[in-house]
Protein backbone atom coordinates (compact mmCIF):
# COMPACT_ATOMS: atom_id res chain seq x y z
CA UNK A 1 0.00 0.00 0.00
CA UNK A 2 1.15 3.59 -0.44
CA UNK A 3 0.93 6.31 1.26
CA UNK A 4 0.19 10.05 0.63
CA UNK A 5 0.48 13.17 2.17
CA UNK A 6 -2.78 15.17 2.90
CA UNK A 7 -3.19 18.26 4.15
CA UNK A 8 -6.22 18.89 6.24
CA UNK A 9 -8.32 21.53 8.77
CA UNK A 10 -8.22 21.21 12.28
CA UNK A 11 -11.91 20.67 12.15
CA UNK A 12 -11.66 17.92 9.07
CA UNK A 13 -9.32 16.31 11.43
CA UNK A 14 -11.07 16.23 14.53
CA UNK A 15 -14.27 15.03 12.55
CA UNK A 16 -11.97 11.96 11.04
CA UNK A 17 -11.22 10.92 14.70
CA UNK A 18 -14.89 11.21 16.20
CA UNK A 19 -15.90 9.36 13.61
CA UNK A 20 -12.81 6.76 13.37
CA UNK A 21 -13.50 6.36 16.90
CA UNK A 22 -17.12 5.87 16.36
CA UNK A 23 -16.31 3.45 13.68
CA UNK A 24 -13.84 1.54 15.73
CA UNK A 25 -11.11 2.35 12.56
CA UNK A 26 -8.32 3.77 12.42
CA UNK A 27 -8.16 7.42 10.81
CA UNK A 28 -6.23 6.01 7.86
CA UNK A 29 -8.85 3.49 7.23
CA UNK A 30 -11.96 5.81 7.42
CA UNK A 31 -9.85 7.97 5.02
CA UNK A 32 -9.59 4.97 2.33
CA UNK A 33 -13.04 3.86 2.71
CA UNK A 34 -14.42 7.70 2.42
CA UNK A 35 -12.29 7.78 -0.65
CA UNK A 36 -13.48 4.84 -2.25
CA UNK A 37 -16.63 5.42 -1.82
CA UNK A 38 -16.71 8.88 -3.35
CA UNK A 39 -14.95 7.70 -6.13
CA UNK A 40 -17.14 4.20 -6.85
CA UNK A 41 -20.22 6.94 -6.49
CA UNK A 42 -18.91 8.87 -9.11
CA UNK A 43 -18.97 5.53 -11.41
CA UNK A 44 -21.98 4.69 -10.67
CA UNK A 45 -23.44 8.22 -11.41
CA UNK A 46 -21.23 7.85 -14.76
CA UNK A 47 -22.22 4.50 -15.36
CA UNK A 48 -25.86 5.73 -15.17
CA UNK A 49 -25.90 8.69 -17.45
CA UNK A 50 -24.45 6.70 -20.06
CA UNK A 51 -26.76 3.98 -20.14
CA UNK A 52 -29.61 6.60 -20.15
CA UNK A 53 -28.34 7.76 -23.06
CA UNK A 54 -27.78 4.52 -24.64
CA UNK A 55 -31.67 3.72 -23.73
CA UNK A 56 -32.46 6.79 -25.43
CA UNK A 57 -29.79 8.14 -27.46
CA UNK A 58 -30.58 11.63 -28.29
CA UNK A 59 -32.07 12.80 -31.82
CA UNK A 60 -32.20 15.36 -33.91
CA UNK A 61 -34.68 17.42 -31.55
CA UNK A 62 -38.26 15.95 -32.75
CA UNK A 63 -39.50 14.16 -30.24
CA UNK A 64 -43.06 14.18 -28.84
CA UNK A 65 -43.78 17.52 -28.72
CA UNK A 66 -42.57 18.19 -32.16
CA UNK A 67 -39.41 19.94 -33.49
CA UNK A 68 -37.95 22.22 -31.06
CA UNK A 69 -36.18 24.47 -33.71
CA UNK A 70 -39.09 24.71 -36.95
CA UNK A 71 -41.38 26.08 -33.46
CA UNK A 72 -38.85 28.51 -32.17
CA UNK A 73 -38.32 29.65 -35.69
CA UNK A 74 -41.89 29.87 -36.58
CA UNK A 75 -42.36 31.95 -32.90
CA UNK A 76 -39.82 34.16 -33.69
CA UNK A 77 -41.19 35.13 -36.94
CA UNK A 78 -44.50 35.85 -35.12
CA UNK A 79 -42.90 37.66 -32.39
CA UNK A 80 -40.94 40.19 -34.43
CA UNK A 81 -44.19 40.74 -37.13
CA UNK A 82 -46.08 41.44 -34.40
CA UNK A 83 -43.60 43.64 -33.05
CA UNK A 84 -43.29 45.63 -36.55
CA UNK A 85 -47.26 45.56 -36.89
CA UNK A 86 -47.55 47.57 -33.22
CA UNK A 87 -44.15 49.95 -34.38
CA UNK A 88 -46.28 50.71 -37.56
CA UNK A 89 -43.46 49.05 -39.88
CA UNK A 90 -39.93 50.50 -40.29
């Protein structure tokens, strides 16, 4: 095993060793396990989004509600006619 240097609060320490103590670890050992479990969350969470994706890769924006960019378009041509109708035109 190897072994690192780490440098920590007063207060991160102190909550280590309540909690080693609580634990019945050692400081060390609470360290590694906190650590491994961060990083086997962050898998997980990876592992996750990917296979969402792969369930339901995304497209090229029509979905159920239609397609996202011909109805923005088509708003923003209503928006700014309107807008010239009430400024009586250029």
């Amino acid at each position: 095993m190897r072994q690192t240097l780490v440098q920590l609060t007063d207060e991160l320490v102190a909550a280590l060793d309540r909690r080693a103590a609580h634990d019945g670890i050692s400081r060390s050992r609470l360290v590694r396990d906190l650590l491994g479990a961060a990083l086997s969350s962050d898998q997980e969470l990876d592992r996750a989004l990917i296979a969402g994706y792969e369930s339901q890769p995304q497209s090229d924006g029509a979905d159920a509600w239609g397609d996202l960019a011909a109805w923005s378009e088509m708003n923003a041509r209503r928006t700014l006619a309107s807008l010239n109708e009430e400024d009586g035109g250029w």
